[in-house]
Protein backbone atom coordinates (compact mmCIF):
# COMPACT_ATOMS: atom_id res chain seq x y z
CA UNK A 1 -15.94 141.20 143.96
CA UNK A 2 -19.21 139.33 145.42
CA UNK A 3 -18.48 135.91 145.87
CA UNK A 4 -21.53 134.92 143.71
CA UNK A 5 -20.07 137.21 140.64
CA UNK A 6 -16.86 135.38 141.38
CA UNK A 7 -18.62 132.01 140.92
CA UNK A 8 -20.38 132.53 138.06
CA UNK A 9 -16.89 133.42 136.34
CA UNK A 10 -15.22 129.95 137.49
CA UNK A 11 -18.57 128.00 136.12
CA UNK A 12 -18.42 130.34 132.56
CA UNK A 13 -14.47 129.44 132.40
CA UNK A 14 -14.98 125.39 133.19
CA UNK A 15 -17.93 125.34 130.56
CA UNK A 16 -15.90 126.94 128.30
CA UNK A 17 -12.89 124.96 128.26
CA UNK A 18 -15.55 122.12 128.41
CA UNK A 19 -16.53 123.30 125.41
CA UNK A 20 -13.06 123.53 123.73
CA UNK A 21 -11.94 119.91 124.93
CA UNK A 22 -15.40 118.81 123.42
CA UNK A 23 -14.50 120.53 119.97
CA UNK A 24 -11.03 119.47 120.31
CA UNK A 25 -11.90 115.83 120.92
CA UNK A 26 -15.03 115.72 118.31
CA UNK A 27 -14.52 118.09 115.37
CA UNK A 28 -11.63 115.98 113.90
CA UNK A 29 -14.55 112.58 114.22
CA UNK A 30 -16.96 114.96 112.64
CA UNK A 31 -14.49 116.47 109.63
CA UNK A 32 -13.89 112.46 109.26
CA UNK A 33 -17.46 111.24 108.86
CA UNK A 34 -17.88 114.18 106.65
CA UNK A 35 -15.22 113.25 104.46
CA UNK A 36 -16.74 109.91 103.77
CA UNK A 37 -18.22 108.86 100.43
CA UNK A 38 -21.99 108.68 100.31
CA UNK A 39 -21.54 105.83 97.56
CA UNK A 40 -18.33 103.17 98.02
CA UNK A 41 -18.13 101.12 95.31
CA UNK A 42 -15.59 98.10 95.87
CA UNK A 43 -14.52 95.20 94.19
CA UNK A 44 -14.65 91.58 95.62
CA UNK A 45 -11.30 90.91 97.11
CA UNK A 46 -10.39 94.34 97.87
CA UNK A 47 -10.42 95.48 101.59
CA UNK A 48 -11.28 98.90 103.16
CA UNK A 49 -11.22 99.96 106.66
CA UNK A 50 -13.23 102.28 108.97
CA UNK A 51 -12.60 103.69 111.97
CA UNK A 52 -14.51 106.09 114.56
CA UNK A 53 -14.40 107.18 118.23
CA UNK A 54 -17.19 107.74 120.85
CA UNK A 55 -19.79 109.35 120.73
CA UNK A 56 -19.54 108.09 117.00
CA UNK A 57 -20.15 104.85 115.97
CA UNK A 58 -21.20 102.25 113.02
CA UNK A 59 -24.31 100.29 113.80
CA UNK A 60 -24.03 96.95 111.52
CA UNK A 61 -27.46 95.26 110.73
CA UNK A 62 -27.31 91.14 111.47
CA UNK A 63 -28.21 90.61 107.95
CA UNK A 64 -25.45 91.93 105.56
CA UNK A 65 -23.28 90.17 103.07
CA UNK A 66 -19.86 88.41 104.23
CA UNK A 67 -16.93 90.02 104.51
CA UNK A 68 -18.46 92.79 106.35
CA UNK A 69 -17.00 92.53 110.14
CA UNK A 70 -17.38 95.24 113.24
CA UNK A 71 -14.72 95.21 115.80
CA UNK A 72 -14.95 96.83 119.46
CA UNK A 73 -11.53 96.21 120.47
CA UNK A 74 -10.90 92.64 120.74
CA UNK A 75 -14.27 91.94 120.66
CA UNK A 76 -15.28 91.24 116.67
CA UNK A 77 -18.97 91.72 115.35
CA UNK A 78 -19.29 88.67 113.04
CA UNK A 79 -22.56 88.37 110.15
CA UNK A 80 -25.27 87.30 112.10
CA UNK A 81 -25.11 89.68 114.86
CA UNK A 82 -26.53 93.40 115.05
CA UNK A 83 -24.65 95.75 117.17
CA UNK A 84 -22.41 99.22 117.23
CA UNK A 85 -18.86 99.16 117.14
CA UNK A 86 -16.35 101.58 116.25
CA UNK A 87 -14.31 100.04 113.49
CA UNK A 88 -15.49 97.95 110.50
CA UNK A 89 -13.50 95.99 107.74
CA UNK A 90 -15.51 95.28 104.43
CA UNK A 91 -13.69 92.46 102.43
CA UNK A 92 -16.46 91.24 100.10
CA UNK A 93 -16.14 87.95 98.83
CA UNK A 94 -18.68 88.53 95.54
CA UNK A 95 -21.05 90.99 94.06
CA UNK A 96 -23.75 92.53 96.11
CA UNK A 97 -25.09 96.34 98.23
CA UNK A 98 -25.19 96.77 101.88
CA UNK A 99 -24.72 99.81 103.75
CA UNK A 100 -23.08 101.33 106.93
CA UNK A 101 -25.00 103.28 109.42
CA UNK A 102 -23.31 106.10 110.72
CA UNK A 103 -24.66 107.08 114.39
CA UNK A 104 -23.64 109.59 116.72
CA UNK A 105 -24.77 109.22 120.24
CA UNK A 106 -26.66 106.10 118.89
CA UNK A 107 -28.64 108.44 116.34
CA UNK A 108 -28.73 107.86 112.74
CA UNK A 109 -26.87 110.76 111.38
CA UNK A 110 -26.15 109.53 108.03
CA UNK A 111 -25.40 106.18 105.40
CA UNK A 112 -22.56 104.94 103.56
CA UNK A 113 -23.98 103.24 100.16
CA UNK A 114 -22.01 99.80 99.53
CA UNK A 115 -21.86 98.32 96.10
CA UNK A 116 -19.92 95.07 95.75
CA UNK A 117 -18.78 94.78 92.11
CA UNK A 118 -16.35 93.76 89.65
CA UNK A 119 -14.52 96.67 88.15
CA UNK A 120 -14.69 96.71 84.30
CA UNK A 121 -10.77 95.48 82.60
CA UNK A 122 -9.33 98.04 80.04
CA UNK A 123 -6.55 98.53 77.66
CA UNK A 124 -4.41 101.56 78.77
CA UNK A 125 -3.92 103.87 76.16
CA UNK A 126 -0.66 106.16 76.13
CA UNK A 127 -0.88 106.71 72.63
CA UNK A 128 -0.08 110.34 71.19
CA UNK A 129 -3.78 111.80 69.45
CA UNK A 130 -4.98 114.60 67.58
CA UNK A 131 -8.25 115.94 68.28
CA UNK A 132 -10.10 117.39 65.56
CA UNK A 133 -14.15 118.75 65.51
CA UNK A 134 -14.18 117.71 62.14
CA UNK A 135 -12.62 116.29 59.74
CA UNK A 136 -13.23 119.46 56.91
CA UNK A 137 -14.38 123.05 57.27
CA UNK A 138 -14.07 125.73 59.85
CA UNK A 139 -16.15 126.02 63.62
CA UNK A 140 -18.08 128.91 64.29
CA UNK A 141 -17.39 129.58 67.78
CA UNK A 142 -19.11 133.06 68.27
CA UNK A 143 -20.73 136.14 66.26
CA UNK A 144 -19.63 140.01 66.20
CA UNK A 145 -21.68 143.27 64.81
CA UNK A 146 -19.99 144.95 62.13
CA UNK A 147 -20.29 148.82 60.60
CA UNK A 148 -21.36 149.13 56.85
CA UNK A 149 -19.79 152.32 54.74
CA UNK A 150 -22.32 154.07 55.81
CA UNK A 151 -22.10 153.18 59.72
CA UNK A 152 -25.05 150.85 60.04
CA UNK A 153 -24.26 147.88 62.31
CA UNK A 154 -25.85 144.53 62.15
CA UNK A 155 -24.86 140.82 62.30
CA UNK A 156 -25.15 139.55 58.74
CA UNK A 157 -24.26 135.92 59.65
CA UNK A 158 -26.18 135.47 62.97
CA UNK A 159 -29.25 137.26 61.51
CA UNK A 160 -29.22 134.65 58.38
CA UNK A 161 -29.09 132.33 61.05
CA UNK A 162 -25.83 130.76 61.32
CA UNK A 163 -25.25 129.45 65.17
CA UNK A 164 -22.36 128.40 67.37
CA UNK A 165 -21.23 124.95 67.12
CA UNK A 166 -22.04 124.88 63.16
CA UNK A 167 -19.45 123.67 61.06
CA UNK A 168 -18.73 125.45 57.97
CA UNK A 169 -17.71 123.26 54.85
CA UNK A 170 -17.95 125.31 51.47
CA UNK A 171 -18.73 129.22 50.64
CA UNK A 172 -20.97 128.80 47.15
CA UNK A 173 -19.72 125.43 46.66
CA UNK A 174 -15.97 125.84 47.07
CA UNK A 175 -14.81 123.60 49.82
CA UNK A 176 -13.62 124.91 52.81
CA UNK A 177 -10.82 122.62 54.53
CA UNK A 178 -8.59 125.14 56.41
CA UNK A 179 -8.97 128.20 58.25
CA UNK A 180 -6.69 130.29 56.02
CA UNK A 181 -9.09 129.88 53.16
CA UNK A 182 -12.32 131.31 54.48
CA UNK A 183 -10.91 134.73 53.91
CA UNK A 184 -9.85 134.65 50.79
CA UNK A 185 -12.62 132.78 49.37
CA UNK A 186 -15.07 135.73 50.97
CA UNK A 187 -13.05 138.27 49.60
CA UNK A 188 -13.08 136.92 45.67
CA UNK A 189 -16.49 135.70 46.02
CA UNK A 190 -17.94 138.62 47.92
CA UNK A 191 -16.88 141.62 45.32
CA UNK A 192 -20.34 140.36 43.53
CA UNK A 193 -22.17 141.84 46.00
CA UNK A 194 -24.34 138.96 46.28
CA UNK A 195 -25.48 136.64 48.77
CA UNK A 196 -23.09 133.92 49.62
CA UNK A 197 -24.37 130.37 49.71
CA UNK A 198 -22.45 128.90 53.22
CA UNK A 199 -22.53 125.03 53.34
CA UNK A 200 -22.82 124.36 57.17
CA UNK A 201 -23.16 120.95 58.73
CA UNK A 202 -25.50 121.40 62.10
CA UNK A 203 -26.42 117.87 64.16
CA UNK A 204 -24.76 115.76 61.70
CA UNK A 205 -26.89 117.50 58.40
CA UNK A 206 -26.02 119.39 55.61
CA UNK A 207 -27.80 122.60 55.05
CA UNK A 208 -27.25 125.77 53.14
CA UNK A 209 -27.62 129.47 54.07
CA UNK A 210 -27.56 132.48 52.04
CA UNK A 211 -25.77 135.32 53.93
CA UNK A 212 -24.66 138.70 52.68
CA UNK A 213 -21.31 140.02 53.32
CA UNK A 214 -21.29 143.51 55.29
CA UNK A 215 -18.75 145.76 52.65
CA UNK A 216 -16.52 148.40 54.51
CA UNK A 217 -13.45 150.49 53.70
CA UNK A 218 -10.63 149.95 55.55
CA UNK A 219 -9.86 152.96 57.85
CA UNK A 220 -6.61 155.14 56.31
CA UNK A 221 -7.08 152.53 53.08
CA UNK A 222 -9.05 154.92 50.29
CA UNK A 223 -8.69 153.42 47.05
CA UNK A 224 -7.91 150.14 48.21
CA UNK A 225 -10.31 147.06 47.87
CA UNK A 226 -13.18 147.16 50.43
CA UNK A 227 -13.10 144.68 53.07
CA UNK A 228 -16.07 142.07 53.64
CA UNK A 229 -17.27 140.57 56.70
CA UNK A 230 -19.37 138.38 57.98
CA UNK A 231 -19.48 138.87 61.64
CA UNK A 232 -18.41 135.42 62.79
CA UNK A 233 -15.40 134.41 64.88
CA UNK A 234 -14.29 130.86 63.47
CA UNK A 235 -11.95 128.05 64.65
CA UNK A 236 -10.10 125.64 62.94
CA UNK A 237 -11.18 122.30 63.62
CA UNK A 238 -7.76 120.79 65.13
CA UNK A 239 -8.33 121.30 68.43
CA UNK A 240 -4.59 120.15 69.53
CA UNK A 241 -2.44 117.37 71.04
CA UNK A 242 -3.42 114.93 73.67
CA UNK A 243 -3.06 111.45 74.87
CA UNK A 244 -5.56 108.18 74.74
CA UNK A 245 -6.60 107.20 78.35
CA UNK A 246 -7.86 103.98 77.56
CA UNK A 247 -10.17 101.63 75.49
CA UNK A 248 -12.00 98.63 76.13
CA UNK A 249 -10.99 95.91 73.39
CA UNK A 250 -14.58 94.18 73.15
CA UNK A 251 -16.05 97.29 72.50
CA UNK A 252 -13.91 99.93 71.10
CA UNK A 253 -15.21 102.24 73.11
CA UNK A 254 -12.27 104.54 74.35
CA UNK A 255 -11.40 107.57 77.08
CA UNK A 256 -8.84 110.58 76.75
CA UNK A 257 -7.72 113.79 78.09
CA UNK A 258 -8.89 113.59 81.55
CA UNK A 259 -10.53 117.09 80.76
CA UNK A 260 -12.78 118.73 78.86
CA UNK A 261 -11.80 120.43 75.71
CA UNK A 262 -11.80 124.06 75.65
CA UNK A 263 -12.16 126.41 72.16
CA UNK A 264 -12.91 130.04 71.75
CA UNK A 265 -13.24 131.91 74.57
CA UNK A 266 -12.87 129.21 77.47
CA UNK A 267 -16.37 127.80 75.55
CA UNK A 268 -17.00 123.58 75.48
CA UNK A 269 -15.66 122.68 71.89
CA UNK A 270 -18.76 121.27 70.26
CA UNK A 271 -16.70 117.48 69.55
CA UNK A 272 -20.04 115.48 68.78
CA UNK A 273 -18.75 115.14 65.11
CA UNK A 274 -15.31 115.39 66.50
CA UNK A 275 -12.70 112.87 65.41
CA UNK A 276 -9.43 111.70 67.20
CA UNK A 277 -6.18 111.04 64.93
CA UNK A 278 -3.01 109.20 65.58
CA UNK A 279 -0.10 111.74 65.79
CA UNK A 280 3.31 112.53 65.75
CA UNK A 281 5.29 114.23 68.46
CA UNK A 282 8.23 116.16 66.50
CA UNK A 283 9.49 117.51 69.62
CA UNK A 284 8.77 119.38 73.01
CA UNK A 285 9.01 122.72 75.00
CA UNK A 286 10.36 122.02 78.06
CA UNK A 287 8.05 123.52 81.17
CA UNK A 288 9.77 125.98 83.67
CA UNK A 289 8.55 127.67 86.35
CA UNK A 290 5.42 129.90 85.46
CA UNK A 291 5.69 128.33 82.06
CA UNK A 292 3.95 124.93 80.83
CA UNK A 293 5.98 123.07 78.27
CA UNK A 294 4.16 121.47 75.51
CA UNK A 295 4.34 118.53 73.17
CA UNK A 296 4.80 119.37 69.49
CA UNK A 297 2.90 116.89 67.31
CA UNK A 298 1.17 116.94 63.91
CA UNK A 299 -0.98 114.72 61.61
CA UNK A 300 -2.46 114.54 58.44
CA UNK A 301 -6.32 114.52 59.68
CA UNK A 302 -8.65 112.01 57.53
CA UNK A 303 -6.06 109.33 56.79
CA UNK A 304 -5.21 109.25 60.64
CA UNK A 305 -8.36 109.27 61.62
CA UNK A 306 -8.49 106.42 64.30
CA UNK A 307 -11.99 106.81 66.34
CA UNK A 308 -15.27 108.66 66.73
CA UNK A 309 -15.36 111.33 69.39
CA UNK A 310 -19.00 110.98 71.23
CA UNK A 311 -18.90 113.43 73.67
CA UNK A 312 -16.73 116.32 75.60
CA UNK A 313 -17.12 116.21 79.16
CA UNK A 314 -15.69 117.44 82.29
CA UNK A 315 -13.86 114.07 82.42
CA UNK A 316 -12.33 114.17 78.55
CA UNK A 317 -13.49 112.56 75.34
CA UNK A 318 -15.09 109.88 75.04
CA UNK A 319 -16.21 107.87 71.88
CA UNK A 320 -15.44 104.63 69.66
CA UNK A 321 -12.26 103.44 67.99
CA UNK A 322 -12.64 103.04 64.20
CA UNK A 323 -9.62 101.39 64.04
CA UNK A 324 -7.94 98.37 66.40
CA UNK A 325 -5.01 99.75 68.99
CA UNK A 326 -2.05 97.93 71.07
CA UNK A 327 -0.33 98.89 74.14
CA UNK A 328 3.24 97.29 73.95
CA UNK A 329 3.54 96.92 77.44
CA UNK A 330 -0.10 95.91 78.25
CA UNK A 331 -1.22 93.35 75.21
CA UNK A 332 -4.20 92.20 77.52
CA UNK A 333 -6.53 94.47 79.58
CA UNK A 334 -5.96 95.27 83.22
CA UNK A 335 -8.61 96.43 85.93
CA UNK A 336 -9.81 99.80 86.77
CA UNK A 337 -8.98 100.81 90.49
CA UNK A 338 -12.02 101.87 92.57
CA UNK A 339 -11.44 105.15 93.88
CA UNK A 340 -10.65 103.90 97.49
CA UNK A 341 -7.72 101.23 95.84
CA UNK A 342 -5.90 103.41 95.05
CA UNK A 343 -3.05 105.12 97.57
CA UNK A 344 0.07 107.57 98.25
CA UNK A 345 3.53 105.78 96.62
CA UNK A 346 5.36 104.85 93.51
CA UNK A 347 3.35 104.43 90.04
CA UNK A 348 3.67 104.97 86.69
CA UNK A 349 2.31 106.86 83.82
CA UNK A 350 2.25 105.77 80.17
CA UNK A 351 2.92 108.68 77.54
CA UNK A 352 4.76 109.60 73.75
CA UNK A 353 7.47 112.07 73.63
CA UNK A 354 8.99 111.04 70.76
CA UNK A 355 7.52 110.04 67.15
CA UNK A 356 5.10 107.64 67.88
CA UNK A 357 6.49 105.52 70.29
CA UNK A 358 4.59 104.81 73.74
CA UNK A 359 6.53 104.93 76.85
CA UNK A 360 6.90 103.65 80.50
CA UNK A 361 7.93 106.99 83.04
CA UNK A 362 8.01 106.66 87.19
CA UNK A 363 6.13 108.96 89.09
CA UNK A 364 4.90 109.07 92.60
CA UNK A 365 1.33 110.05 93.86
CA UNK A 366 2.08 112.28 96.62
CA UNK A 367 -1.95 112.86 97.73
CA UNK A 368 -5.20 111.33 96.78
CA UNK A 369 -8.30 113.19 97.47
CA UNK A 370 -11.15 111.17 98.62
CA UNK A 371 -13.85 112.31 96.06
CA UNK A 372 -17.55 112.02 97.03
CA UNK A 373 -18.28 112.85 93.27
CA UNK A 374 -17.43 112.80 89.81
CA UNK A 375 -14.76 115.48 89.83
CA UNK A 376 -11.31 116.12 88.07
CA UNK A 377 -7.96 116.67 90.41
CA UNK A 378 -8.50 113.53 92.27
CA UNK A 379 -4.67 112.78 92.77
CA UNK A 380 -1.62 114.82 92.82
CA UNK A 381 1.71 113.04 91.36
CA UNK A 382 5.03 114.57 90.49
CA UNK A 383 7.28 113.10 88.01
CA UNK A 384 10.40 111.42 89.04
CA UNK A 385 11.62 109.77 86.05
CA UNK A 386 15.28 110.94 84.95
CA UNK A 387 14.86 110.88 81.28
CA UNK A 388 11.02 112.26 81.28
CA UNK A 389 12.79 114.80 83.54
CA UNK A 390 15.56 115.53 81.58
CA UNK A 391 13.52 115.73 77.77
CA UNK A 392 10.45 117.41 78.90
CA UNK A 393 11.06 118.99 82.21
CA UNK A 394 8.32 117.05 84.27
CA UNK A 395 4.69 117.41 82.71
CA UNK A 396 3.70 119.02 79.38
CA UNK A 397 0.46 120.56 77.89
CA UNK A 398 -0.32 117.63 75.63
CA UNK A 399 0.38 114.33 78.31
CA UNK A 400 -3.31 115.40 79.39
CA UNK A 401 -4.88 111.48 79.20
CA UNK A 402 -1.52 109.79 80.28
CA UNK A 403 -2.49 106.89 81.78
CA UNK A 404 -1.42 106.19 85.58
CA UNK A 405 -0.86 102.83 86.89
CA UNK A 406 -0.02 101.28 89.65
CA UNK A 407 -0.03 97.73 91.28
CA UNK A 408 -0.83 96.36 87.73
CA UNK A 409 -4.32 98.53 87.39
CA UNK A 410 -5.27 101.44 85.77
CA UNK A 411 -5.74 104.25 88.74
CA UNK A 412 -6.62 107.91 86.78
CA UNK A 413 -5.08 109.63 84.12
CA UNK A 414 -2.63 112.85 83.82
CA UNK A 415 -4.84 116.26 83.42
CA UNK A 416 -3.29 119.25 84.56
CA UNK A 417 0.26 120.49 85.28
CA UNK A 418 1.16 122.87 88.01
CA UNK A 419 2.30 126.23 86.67
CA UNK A 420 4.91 126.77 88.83
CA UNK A 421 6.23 123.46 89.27
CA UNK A 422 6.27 121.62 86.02
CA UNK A 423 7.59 118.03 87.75
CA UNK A 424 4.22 117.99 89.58
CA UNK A 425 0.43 118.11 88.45
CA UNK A 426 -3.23 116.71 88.58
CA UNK A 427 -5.01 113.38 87.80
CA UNK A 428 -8.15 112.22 87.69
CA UNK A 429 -9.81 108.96 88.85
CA UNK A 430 -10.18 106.19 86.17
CA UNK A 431 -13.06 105.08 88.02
CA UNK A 432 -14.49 108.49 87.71
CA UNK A 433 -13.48 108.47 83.65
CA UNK A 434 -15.75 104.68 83.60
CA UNK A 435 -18.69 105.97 85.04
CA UNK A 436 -18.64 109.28 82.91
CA UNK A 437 -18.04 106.67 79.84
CA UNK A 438 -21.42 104.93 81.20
CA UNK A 439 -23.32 108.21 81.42
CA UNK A 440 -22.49 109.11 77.90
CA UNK A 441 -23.53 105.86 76.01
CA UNK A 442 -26.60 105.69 78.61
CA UNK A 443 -27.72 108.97 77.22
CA UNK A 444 -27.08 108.53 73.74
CA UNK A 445 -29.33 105.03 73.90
CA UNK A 446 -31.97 107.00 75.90
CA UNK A 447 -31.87 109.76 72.91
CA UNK A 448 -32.10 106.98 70.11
């Protein structure tokens, strides 16, 4: 081999392991700064640390509030003097923004967002709810064509113009309160071949629509009454069991569920009229592996009716009490955790299993997921409790909204269980749940 050839090979195999040390030594700095929140929201008091390595580095303007410190090494970066360094401590010491250059090879590459402020004090909830869309009449959660005696197809209730989301309350002025009537009342009422008055209830108004009944024999049925549809898929308006994240005494506004609630068809339940109930657990499945347990509770609907339900969201329900609520173990209200507060270790979660009774369970949070955004699955916890253990098998469909709390604040809330381990599952950030709160009373105001 030419020497030259043989030279270019040594220089290709230094460059590239070069190359691989470089990677090596940078991508973990670069998966790091990536991971960092665009926005950090802290309270005063609290402290958070930062750390990079060269060729990355914080520059820190000489104008910035106290409690924001560089170090390099020994050497410390005190207010008052502009400079890089490779680790910062913010401790703020009252309300105020600042920010945190991010530079790499002393370029700006990107900005961390500070906001110095003091988190808002809740209630935590724990109490066992119902969650109804209404408080009468059936949901119409989707349309379907159906075939005359004659074979014509058409979609009598969609064509009158009956939509999804609208609440049905009375078929020619007989009330409508459960799902097992609707049929029954269309079949009596229908044999007059007539146009049916339906009573709907669509953004909060009453309205009536005249629909006709499509009238078809039942295949392998001659002789027997015809059958009359109306092309509608309905759902009754209890939408199930969940638990009460929080509420904020002054206010009455309140939080649940962690998630959003889902009806027909994996389809946003339309809750803007919704109501939430106090219930009753009467007993629970126990989860196994593959198989989610699930609380068993019931209530009466209007006479339990405890608050307005505002909006669904990604982040639960959110709304106002109609009614005042206590939390045994937490008369007074306790701070929200910022995001960054909160950390791996022992905590607690707040939930009913029995009756009505609220109750204290230990649980550990075994990751937390440093969210840039407003997202669900913040945290992952797993149930350690004996007795929740023992009575429910870990988590249950129905703790969705458990509060979690640890080091006397209110970190997230329960929201999913994992299918094949029922002692572990999801939560979500209460500081996530707050903001989502603020972005649904923001918009209603804006609307008004």
């Amino acid at each position: 081999m030419p020497p030259r050839r043989k030279q270019n090979r040594v220089v290709l195999l230094l460059c590239l392991l070069f190359l691989l040390g470089a990677c090596y030594y940078i991508l973990p700095q670069i998966l790091e700064v990536n991971r960092l929140p665009t926005d950090l929201r802290l309270a005063p008091g609290e402290e958070f640390h930062l750390t990079l390595r060269r060729p990355f580095s914080f520059y820190l303007p000489a104008k910035r509030p106290d409690g924001i410190i560089g170090f390099n090494g020994a050497e410390v970066l005190e207010k008052g003097i502009s400079g890089y360094c490779s680790a910062v401590t913010v401790r703020p010491e009252k309300e105020g923004v600042s920010f945190l250059d991010l530079r790499f090879l002393g370029v700006p590459i990107r900005r961390v967002n500070l906001e110095f402020v003091e988190m808002p004090r809740v209630v935590p909830g724990g109490h066992a709810i119902g969650v109804l869309s209404a408080e009468e009449g059936v949901m119409v959660v989707g349309h379907f064509p159906v075939r005359d005696e004659e074979g014509r197809e058409s979609w009598p209730a969609r064509e009158a113009g009956l939509k999804t989301g609208d609440l049905i309350v009375a078929i020619d002025d007989h009330p409508l309160r459960r799902i097992d009537e609707i049929d029954f009342l269309l079949q009596n009422l229908a044999a007059k071949d007539k146009p049916l008055t339906l009573t709907i209830i669509r953004d909060g108004a009453r309205r009536k629509i005249p629909v006709l009944p499509v009238k078809r024999r039942q295949e392998g049925a001659a002789g027997e009454k015809p059958l009359y549809l109306l092309g509608l898929y309905v759902e009754d308006p209890a939408a199930g069991v969940g638990t009460l994240t929080y509420f904020r005494p002054e206010t009455g506004r309140f939080g649940g569920l962690g998630h959003r609630v889902l009806g027909f068809g994996n389809r946003p339940l339309p809750l803007g009229q919704g109501k939430i109930v106090s219930a009753r657990i009467t007993g629970i499945n126990q989860g196994n592996r593959g198989e989610p347990g699930e609380k068993i509770g019931i209530f009466s609907g209007r006479e339990d009716v405890i608050g307005d339900i505002r909006a669904n969201t990604d982040l639960g329900i959110f709304g106002i009490l109609t009614r005042e609520l206590k939390n045994p173990y937490y008369p007074l209200a306790i701070p929200v955790a910022t995001t960054f507060e909160v950390t791996t270790g022992p905590a607690e979660i707040m939930t009913v299993i029995s009756g009505r009774e609220i109750r204290r369970f230990t649980i550990e949070i075994q990751r937390v997921y440093r969210q840039k955004t407003l997202r669900d699955k913040g945290l992952v916890i797993r149930v350690t409790d004996p007795v929740l253990l023992s009575e429910a098998g870990g988590i249950v469909q129905g703790m969705s909204g458990s509060p979690i709390i640890q080091n006397g604040k209110m970190v997230g809330a329960v929201t999913h269980v994992f299918v094949n381990d029922p002692t572990r599952g999801y939560g979500v950030f209460a500081e996530w749940m707050l903001q989502m709160e603020e972005t649904v009373w923001t918009g209603e105001k804006k609307a008004s």
